[in-house]
Protein backbone atom coordinates (compact mmCIF):
# COMPACT_ATOMS: atom_id res chain seq x y z
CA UNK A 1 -67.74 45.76 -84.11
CA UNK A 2 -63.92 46.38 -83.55
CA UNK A 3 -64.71 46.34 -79.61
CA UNK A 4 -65.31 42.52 -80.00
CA UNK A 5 -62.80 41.75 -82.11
CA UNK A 6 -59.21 39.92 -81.07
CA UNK A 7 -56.34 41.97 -81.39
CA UNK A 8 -54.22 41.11 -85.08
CA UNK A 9 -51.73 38.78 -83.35
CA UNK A 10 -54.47 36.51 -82.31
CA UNK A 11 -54.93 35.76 -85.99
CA UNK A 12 -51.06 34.81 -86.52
CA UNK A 13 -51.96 32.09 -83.11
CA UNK A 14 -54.71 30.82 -84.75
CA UNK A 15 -53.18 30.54 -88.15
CA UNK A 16 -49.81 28.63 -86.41
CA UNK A 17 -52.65 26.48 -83.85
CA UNK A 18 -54.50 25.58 -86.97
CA UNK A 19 -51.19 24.39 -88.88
CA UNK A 20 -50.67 22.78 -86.07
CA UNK A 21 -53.72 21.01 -85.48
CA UNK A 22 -53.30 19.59 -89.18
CA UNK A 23 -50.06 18.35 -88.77
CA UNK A 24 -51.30 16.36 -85.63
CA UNK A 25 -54.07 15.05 -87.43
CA UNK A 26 -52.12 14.03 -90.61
CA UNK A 27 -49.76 12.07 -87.97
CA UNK A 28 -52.95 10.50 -86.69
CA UNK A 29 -53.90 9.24 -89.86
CA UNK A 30 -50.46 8.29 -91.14
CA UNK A 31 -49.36 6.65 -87.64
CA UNK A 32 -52.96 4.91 -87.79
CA UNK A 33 -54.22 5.07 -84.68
CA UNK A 34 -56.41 2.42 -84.44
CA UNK A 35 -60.31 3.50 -83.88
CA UNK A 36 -60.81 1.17 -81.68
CA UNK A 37 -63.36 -1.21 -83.28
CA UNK A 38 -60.82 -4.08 -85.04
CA UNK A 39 -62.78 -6.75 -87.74
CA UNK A 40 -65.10 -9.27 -86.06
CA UNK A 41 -66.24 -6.57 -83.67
CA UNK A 42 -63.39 -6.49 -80.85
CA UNK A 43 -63.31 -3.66 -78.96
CA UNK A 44 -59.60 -2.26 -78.36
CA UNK A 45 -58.77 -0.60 -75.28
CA UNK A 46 -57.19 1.97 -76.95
CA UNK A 47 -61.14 3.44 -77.68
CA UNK A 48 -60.76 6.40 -75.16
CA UNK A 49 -57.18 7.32 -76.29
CA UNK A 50 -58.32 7.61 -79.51
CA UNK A 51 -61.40 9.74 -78.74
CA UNK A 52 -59.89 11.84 -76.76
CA UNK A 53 -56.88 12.44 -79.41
CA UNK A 54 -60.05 13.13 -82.06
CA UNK A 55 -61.35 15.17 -79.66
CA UNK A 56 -58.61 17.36 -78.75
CA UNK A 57 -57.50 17.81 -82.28
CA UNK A 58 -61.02 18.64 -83.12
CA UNK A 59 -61.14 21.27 -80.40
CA UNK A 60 -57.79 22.64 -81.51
CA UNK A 61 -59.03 23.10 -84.77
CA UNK A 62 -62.22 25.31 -84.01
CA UNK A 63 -60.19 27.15 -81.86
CA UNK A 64 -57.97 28.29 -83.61
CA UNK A 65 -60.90 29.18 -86.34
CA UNK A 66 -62.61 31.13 -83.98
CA UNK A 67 -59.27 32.89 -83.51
CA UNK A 68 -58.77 33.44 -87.10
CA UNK A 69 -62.36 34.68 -87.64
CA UNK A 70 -62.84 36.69 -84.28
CA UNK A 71 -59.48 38.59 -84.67
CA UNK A 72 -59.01 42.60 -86.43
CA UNK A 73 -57.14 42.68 -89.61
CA UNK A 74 -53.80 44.74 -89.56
CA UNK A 75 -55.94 47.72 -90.71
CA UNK A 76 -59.36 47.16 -89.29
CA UNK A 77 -61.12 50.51 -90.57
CA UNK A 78 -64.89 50.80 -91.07
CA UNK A 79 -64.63 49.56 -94.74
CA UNK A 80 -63.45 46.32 -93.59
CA UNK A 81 -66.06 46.13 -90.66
CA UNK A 82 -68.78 46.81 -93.40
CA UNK A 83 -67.12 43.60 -95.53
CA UNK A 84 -66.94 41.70 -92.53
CA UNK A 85 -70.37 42.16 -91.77
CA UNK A 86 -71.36 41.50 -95.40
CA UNK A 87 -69.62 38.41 -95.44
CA UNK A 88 -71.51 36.82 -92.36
CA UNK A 89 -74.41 37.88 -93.96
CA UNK A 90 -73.86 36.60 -96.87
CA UNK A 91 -72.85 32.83 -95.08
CA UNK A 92 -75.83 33.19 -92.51
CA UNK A 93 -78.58 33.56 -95.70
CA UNK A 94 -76.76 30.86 -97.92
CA UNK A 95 -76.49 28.65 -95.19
CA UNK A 96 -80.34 29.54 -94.26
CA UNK A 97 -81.35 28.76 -97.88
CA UNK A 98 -79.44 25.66 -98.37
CA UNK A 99 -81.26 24.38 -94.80
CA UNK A 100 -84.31 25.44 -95.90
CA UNK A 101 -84.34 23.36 -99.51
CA UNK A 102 -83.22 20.65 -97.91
CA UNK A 103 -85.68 20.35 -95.74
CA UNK A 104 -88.45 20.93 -98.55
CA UNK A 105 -87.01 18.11 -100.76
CA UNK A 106 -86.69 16.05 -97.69
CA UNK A 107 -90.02 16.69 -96.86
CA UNK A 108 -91.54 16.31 -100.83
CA UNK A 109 -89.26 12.90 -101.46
CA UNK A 110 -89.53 11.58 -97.83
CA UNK A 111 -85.53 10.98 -98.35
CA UNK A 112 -83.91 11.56 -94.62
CA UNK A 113 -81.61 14.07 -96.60
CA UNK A 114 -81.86 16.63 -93.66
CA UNK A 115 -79.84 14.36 -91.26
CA UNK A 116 -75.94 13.58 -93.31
CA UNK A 117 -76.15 17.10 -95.29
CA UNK A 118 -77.34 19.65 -93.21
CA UNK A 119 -74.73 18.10 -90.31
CA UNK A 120 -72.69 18.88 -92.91
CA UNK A 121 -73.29 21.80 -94.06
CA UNK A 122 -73.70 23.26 -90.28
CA UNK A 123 -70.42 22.20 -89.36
CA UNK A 124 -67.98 25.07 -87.95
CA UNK A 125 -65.30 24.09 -89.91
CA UNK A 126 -67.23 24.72 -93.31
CA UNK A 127 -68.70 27.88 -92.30
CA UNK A 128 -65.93 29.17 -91.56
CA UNK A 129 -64.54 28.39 -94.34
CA UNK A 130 -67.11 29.92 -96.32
CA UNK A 131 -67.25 33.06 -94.21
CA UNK A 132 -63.35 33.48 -94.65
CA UNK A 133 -63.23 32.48 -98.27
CA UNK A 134 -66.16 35.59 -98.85
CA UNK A 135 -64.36 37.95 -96.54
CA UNK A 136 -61.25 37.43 -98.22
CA UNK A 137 -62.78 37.65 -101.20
CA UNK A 138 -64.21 40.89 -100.65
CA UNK A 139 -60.72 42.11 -99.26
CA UNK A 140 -59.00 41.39 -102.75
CA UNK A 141 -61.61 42.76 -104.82
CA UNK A 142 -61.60 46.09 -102.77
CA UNK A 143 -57.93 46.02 -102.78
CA UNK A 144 -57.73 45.86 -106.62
CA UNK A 145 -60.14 48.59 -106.85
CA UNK A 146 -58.44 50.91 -105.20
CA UNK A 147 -55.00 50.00 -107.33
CA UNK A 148 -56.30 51.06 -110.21
């Protein structure tokens, strides 16, 4: 696995892109650019400048989570490949799981659950969240068994 990984220093871009990403999204919101449908319907013009800011923020953002995911630790040995690979697994089945009961209660209650929470809960963002949060984890709990 270390062959496809990033070196460490992509992780310290991603971390600064993601902050950075943020920020420009927090001035978004806090400058409130308008999303181009006013009340009464009108359309602004300013539709396709704010798409494309939304879009470009959005791509910064799972960018620099692919960097931050994709890149070695500062000691990448096999241990850590083994945790690594434990914590996609453990995201892939949840994920898999959560999917699937949706789709049964969907299915049972004839609710359209499947559509709002399994976008959701397929997004990037949150997965990677969830993979990082498990790896990380993992990281601490190995690191305060081997303190003691």
């Amino acid at each position: 696995m270390k062959r496809f990984l990033l070196p460490h220093a992509f992780q310290t871009a991603g971390w600064l892109l993601l902050l950075a990403s943020l920020v420009a999204a927090a001035a978004a919101l806090i400058l409130d650019i308008p999303s181009g449908i006013q009340p009464g319907g009108a359309v602004t013009a300013d539709v396709t400048k704010t798409q494309t800011i939304t879009r470009v923020i959005l791509a910064a953002v799972y960018l620099s989570l692919l960097l931050i995911a994709c890149s070695r630790e500062k000691v990448e040995d096999e241990m850590v490949s083994a945790m690594r690979l434990r914590a996609l697994a453990t995201v892939a089945y949840a994920a898999f799981a959560l999917f699937t009961a949706i789709t049964i209660v969907s299915i049972l209650t004839g609710a359209d659950l499947y559509n709002g929470i399994a976008l959701f809960l397929s997004s990037p963002t949150l997965l990677f969240w969830a993979y990082e949060a498990v790896f990380r984890i993992s990281i601490a709990r190995n690191r305060k068994r081997t303190s003691l």
